[in-house]
PDB file of N, CA and C in Angstrom:
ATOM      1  N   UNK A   1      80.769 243.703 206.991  1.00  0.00           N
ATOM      2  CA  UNK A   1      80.476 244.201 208.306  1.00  0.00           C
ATOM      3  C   UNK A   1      78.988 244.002 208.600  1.00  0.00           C
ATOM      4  N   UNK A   2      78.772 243.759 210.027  1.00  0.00           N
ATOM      5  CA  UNK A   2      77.710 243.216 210.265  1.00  0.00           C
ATOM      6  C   UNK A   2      76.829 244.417 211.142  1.00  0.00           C
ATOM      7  N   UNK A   3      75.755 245.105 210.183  1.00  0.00           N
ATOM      8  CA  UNK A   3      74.654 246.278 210.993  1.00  0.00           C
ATOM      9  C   UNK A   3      73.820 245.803 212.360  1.00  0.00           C
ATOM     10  N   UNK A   4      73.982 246.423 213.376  1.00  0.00           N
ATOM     11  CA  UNK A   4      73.837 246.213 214.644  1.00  0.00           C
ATOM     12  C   UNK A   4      72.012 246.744 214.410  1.00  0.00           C
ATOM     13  N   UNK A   5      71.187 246.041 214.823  1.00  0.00           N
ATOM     14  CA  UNK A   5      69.992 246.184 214.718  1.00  0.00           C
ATOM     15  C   UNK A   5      69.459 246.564 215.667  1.00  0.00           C
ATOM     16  N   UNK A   6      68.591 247.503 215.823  1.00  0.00           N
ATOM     17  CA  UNK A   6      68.002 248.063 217.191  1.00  0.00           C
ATOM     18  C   UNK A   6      67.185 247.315 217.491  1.00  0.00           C
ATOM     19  N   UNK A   7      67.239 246.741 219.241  1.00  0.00           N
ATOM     20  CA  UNK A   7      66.236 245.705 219.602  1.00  0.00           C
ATOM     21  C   UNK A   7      65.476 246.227 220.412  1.00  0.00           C
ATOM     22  N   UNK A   8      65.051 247.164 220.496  1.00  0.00           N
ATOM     23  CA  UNK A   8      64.004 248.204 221.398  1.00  0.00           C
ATOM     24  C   UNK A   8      63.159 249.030 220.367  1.00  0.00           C
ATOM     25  N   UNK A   9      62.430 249.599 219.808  1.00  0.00           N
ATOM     26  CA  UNK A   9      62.072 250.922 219.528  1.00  0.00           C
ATOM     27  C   UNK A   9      61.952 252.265 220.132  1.00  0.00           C
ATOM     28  N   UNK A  10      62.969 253.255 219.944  1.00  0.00           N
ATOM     29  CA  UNK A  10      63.003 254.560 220.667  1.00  0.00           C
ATOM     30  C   UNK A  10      62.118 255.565 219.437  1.00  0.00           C
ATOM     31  N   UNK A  11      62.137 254.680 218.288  1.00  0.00           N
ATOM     32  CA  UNK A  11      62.058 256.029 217.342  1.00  0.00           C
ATOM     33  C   UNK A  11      60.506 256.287 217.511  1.00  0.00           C
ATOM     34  N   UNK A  12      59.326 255.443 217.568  1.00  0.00           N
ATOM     35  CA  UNK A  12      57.954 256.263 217.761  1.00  0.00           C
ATOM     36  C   UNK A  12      58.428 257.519 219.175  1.00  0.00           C
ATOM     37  N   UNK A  13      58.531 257.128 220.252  1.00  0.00           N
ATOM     38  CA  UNK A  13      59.060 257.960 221.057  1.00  0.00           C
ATOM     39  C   UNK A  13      59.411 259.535 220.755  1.00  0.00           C
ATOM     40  N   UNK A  14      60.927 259.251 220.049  1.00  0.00           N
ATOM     41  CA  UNK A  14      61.575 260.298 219.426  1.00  0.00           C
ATOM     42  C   UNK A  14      60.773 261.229 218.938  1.00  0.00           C
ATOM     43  N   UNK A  15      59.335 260.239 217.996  1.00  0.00           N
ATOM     44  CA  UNK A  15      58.741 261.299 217.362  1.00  0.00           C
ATOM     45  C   UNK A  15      57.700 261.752 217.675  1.00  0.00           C
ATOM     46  N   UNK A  16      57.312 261.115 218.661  1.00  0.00           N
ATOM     47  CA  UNK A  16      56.415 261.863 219.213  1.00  0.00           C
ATOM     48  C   UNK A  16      56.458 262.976 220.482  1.00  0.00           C
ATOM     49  N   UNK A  17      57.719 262.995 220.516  1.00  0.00           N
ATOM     50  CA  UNK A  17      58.218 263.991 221.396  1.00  0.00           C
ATOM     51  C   UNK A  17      58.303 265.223 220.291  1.00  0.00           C
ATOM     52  N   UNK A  18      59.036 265.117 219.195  1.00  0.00           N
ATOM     53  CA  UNK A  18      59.308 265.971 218.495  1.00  0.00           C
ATOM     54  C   UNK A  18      57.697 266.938 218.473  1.00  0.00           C
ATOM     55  N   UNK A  19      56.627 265.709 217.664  1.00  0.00           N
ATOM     56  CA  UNK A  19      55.489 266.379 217.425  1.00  0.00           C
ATOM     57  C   UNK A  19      54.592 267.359 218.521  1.00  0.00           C
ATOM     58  N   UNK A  20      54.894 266.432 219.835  1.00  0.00           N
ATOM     59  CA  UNK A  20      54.534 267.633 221.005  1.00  0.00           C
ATOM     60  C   UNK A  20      55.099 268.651 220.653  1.00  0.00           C
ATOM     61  N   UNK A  21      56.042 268.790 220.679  1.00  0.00           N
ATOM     62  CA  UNK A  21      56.858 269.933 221.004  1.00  0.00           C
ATOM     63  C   UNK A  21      56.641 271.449 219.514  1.00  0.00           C
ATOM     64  N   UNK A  22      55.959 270.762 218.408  1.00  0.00           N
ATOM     65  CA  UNK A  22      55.742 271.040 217.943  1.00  0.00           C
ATOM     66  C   UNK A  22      56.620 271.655 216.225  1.00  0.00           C
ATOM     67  N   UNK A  23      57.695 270.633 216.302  1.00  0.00           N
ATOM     68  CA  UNK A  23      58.771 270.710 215.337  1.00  0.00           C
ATOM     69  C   UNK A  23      58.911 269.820 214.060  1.00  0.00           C
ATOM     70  N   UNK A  24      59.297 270.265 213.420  1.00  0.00           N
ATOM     71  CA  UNK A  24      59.431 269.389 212.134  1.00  0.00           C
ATOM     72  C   UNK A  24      60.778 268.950 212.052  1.00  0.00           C
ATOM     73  N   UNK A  25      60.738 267.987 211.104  1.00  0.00           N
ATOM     74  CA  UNK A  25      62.871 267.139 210.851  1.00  0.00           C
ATOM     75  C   UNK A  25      63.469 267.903 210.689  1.00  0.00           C
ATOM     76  N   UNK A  26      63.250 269.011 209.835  1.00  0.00           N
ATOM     77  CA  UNK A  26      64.580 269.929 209.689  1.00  0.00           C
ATOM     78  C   UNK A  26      64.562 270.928 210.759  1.00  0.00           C
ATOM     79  N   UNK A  27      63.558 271.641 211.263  1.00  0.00           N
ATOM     80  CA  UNK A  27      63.847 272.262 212.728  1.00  0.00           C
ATOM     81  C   UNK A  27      64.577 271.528 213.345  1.00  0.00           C
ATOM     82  N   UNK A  28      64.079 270.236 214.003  1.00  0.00           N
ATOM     83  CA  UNK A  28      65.016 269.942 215.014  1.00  0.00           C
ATOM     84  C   UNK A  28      66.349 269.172 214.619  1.00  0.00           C
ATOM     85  N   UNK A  29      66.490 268.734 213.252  1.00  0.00           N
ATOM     86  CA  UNK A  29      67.951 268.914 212.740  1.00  0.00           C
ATOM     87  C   UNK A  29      68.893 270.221 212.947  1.00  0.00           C
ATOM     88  N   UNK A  30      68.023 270.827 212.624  1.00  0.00           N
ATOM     89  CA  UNK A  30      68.788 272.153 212.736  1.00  0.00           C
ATOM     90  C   UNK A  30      69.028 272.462 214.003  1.00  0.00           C
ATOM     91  N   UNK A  31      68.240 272.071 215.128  1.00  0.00           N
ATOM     92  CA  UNK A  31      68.606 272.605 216.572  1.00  0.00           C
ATOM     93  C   UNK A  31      69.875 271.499 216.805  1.00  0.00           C
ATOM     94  N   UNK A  32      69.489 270.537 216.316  1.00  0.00           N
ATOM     95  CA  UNK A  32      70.424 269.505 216.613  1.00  0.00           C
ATOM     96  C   UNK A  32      72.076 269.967 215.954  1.00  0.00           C
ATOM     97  N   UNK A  33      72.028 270.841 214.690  1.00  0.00           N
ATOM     98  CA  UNK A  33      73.296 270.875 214.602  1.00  0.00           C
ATOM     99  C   UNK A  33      74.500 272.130 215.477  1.00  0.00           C
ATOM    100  N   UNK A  34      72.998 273.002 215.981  1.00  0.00           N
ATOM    101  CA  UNK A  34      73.342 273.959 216.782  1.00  0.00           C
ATOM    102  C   UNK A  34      73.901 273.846 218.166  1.00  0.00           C
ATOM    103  N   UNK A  35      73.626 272.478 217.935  1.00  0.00           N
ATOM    104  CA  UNK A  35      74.719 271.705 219.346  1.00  0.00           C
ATOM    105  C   UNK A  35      75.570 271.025 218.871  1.00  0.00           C
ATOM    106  N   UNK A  36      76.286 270.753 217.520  1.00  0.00           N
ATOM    107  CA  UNK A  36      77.178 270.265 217.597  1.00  0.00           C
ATOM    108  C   UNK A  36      77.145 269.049 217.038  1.00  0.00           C
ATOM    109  N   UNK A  37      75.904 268.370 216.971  1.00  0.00           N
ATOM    110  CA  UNK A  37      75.615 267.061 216.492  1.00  0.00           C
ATOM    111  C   UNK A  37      75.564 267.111 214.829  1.00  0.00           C
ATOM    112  N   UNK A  38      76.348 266.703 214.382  1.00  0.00           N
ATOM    113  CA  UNK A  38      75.956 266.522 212.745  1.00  0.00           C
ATOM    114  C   UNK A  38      75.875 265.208 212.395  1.00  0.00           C
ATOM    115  N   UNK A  39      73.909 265.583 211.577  1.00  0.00           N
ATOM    116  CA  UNK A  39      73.229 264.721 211.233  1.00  0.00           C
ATOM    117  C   UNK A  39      72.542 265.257 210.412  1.00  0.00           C
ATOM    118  N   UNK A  40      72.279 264.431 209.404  1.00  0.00           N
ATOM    119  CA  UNK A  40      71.796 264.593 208.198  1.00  0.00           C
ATOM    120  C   UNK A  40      70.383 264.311 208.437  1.00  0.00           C
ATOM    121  N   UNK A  41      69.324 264.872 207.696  1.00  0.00           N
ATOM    122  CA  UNK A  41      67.674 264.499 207.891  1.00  0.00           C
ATOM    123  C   UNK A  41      68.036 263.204 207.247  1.00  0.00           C
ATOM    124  N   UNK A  42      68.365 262.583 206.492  1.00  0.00           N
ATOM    125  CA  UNK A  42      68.329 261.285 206.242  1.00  0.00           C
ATOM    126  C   UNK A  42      68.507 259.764 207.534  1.00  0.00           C
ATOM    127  N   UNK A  43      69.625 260.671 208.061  1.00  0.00           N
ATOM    128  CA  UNK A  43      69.970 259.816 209.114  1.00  0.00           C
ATOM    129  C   UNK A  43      69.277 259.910 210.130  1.00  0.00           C
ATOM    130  N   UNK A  44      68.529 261.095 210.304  1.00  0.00           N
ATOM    131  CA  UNK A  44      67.544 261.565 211.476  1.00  0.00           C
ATOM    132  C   UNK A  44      66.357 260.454 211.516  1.00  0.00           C
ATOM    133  N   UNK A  45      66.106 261.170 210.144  1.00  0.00           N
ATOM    134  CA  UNK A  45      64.608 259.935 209.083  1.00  0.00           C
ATOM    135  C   UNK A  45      64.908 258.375 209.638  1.00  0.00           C
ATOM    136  N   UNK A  46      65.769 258.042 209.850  1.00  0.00           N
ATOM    137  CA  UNK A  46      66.120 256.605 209.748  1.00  0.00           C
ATOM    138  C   UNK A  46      66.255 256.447 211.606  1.00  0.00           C
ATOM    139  N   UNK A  47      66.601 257.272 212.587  1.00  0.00           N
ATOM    140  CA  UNK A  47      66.499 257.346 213.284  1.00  0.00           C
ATOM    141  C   UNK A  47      64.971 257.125 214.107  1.00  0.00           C
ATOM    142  N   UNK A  48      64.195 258.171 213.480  1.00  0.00           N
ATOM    143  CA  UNK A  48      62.516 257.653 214.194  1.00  0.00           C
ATOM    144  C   UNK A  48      61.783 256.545 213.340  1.00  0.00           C
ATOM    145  N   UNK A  49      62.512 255.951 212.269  1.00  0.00           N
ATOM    146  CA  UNK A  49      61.771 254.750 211.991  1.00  0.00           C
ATOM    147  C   UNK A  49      62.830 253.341 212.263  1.00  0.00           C
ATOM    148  N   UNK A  50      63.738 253.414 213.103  1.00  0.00           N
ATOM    149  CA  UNK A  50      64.172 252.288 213.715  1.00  0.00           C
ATOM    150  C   UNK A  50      65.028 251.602 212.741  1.00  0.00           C
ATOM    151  N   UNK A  51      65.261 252.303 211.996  1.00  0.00           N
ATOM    152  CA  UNK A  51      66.453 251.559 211.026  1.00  0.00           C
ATOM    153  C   UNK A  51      67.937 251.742 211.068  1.00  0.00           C
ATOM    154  N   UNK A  52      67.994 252.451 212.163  1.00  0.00           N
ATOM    155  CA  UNK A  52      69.439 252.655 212.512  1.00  0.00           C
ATOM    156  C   UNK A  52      69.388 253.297 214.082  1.00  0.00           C
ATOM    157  N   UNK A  53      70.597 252.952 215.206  1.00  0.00           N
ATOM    158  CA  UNK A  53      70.100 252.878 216.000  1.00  0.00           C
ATOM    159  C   UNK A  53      70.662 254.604 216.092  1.00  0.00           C
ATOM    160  N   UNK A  54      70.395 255.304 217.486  1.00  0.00           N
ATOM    161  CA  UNK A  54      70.746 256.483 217.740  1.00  0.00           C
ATOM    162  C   UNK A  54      71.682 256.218 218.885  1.00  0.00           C
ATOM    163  N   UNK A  55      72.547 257.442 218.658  1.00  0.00           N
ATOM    164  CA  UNK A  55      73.633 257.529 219.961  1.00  0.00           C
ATOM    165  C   UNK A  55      73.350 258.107 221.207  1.00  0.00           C
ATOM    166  N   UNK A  56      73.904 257.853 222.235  1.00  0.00           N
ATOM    167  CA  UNK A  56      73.742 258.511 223.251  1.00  0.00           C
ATOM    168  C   UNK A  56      73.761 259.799 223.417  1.00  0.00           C
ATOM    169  N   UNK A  57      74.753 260.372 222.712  1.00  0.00           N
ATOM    170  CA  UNK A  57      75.110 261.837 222.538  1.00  0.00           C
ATOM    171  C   UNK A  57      73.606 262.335 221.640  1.00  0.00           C
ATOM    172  N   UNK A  58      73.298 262.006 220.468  1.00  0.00           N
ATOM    173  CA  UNK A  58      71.721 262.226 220.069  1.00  0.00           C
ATOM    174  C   UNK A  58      70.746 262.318 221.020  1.00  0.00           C
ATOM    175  N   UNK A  59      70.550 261.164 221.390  1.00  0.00           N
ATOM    176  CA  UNK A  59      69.382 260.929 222.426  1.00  0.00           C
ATOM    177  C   UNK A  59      69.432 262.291 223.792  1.00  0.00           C
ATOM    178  N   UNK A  60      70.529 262.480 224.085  1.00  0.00           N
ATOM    179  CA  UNK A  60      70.702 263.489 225.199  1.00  0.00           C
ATOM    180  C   UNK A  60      70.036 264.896 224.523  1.00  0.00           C
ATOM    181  N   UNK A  61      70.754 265.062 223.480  1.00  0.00           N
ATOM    182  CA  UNK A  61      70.635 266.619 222.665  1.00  0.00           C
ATOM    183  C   UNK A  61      68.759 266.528 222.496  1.00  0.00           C
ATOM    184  N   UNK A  62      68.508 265.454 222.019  1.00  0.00           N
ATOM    185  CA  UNK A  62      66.950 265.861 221.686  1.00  0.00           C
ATOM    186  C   UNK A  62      66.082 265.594 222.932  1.00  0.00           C
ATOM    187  N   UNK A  63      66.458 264.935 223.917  1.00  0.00           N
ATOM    188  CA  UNK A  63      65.984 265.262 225.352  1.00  0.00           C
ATOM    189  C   UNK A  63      65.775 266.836 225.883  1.00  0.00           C
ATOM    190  N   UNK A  64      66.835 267.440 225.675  1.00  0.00           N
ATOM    191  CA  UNK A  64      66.984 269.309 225.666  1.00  0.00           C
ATOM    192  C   UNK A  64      66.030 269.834 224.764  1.00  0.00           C
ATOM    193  N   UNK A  65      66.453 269.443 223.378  1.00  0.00           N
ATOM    194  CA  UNK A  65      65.343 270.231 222.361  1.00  0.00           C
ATOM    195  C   UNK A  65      63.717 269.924 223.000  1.00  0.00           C
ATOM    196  N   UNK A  66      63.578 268.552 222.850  1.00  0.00           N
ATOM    197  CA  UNK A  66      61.885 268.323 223.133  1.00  0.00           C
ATOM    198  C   UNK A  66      61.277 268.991 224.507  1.00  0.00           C
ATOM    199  N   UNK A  67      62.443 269.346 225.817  1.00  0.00           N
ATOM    200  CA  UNK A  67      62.310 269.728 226.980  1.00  0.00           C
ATOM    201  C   UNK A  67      61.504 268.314 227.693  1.00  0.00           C
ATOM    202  N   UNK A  68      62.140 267.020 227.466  1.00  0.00           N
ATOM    203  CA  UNK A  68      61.532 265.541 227.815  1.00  0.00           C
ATOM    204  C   UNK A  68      62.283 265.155 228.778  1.00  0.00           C
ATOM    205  N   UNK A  69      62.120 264.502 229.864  1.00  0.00           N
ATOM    206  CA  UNK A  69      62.922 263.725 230.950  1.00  0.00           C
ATOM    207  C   UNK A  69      63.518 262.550 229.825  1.00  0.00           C
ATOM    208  N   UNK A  70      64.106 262.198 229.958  1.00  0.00           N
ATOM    209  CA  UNK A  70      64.970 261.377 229.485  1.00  0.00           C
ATOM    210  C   UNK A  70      64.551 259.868 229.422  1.00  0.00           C
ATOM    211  N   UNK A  71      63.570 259.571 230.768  1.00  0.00           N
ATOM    212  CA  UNK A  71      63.036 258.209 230.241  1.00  0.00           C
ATOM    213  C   UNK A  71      61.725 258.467 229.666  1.00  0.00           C
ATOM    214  N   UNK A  72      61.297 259.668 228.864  1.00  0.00           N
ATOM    215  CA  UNK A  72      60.515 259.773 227.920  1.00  0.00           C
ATOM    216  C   UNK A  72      60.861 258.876 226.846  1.00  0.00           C
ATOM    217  N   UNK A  73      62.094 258.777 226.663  1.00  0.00           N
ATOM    218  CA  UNK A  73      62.307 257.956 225.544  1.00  0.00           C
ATOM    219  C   UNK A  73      62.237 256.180 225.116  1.00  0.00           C
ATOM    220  N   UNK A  74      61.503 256.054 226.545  1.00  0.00           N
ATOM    221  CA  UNK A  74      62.077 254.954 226.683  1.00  0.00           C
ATOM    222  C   UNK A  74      60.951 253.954 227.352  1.00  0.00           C
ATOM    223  N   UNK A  75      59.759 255.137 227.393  1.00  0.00           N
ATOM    224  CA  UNK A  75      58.034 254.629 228.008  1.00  0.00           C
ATOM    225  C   UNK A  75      57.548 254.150 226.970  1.00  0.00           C
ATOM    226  N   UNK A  76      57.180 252.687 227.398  1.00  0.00           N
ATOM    227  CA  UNK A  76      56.378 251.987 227.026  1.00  0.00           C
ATOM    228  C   UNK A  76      57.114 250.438 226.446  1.00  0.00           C
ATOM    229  N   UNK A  77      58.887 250.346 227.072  1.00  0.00           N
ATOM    230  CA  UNK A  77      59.249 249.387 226.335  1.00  0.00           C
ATOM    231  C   UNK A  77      59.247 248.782 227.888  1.00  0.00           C
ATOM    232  N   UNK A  78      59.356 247.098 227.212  1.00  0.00           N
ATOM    233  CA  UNK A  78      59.422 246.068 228.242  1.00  0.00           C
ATOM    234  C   UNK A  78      61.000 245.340 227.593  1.00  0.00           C
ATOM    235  N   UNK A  79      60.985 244.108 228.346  1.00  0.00           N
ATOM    236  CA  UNK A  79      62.015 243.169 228.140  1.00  0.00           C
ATOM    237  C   UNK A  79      61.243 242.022 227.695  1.00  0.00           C
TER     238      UNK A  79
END
């Protein structure tokens, strides 16, 4: 099977939303599972360094946690 490679970077983003906001991986894992999302800090980890891509359903939930508009995630990419 062939791993689908992320061709954007969201994860500096991700984490620098997190760091505003003032949270660490397992806080906002943990907020994250308090919605329902189960994810492992491993997979999180791999999430803000672009080695695996994130889901939509993720991306929404930590939009809420960080309190970020949504194309926060997404400033500073081009085509």
């Amino acid at each position: 099977m062939t791993k689908i490679r992320p061709d954007k970077s969201l994860g500096s983003n991700i984490q620098k939303a997190r760091k505003q906001k003032g949270l660490t991986q397992d806080a906002t894992i943990a907020k994250l599972q308090l919605m329902g999302i189960n994810i492992s800090r491993s997979t999180y980890a791999k999430i803000e360094t672009d080695r695996i891509n994130i889901r939509v359903s993720e991306l929404i939930a930590l939009g809420k946690i960080f309190g970020v508009d949504f194309n926060f995630f997404f400033d500073g990419l081009t085509l």
